[in-house]
Protein backbone atom coordinates (compact mmCIF):
# COMPACT_ATOMS: atom_id res chain seq x y z
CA UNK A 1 -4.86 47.39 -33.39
CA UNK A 2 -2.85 49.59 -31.02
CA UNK A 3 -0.22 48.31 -28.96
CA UNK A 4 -2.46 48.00 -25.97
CA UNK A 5 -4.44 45.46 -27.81
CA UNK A 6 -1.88 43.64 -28.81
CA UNK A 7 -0.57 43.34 -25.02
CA UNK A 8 -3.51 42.83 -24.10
CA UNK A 9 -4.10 39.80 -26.33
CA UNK A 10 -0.67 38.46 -25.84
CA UNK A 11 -1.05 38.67 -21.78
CA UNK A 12 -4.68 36.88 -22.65
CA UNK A 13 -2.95 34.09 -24.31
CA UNK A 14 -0.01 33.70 -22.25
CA UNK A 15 -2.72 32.98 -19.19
CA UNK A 16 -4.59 30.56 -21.09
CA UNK A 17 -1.12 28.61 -21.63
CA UNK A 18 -0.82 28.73 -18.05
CA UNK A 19 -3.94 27.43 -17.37
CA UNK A 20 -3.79 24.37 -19.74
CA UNK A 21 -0.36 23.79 -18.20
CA UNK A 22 -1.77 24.08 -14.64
CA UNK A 23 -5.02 21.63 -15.55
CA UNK A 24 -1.97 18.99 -16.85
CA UNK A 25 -0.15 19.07 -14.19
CA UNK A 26 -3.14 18.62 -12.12
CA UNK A 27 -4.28 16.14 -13.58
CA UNK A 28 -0.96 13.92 -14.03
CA UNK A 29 -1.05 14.56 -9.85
CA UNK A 30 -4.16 13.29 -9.81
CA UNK A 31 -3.10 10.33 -11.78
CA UNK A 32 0.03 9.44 -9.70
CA UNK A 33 -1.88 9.92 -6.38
CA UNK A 34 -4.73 7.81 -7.40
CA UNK A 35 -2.51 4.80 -8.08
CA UNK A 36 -0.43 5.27 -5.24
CA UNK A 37 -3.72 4.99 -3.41
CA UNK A 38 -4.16 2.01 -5.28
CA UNK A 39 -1.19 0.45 -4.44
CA UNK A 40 -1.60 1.24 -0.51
CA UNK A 41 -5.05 -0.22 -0.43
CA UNK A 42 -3.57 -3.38 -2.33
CA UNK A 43 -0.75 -3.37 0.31
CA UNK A 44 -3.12 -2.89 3.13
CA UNK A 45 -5.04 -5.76 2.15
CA UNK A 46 -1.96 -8.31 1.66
CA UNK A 47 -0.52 -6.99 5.16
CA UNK A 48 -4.14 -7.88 6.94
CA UNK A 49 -4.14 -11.13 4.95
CA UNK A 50 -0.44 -12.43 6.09
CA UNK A 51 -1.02 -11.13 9.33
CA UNK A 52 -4.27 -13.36 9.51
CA UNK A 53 -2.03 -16.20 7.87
CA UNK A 54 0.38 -15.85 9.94
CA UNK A 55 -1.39 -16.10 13.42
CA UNK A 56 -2.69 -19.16 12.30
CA UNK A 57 -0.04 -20.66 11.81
CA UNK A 58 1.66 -19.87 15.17
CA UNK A 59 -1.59 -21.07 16.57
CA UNK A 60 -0.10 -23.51 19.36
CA UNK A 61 -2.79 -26.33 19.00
CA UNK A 62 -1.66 -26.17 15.43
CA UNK A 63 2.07 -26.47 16.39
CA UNK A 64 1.60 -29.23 18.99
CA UNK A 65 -0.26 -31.31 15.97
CA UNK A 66 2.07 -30.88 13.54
CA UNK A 67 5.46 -31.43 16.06
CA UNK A 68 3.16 -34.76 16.82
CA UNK A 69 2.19 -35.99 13.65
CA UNK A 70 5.10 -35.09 11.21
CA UNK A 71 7.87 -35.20 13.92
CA UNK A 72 6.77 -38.13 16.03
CA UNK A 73 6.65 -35.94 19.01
CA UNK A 74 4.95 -36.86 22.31
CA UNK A 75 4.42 -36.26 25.72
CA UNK A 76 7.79 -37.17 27.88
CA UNK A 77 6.58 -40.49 30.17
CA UNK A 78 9.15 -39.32 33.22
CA UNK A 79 9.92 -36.16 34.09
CA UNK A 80 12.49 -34.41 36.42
CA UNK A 81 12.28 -30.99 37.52
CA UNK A 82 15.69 -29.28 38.74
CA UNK A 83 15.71 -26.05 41.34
């Protein structure tokens, strides 16, 4: 083999470790960005839930009910308004 060859050969090899070492790192990307993706659909979903959860329970009928039954709340009989 004549030096070319051998240069040849070594470049050859040397590109195919950079392209096993480019596919890897690809792939771990791939990897990480998939279960971020993952985790921001799970967080979407939790978000849309407690924002569901938490209209109804600033509902007002809901509040007036509860301030009734568990606070013995109720309608004032007299009332006074002051200007």
């Amino acid at each position: 083999m004549s030096v070319g060859q051998v240069t040849l050969w070594a470049a050859v090899l040397l590109t195919a470790l950079a392209q096993i070492n480019a596919v890897t790192w690809h792939r771990d990307l791939l990897k990480e960005w998939q279960k971020a993706d993952a985790d921001r659909q799970q967080l979407t979903q939790e978000y849309s839930r407690l924002v569901l959860e938490k209209s109804t329970l600033m509902a007002h009928g809901r509040i007036d009910t509860l301030a009734r039954k568990r606070l013995q709340m109720k309608e004032p009989e007299h009332t006074r308004v002051f200007r």
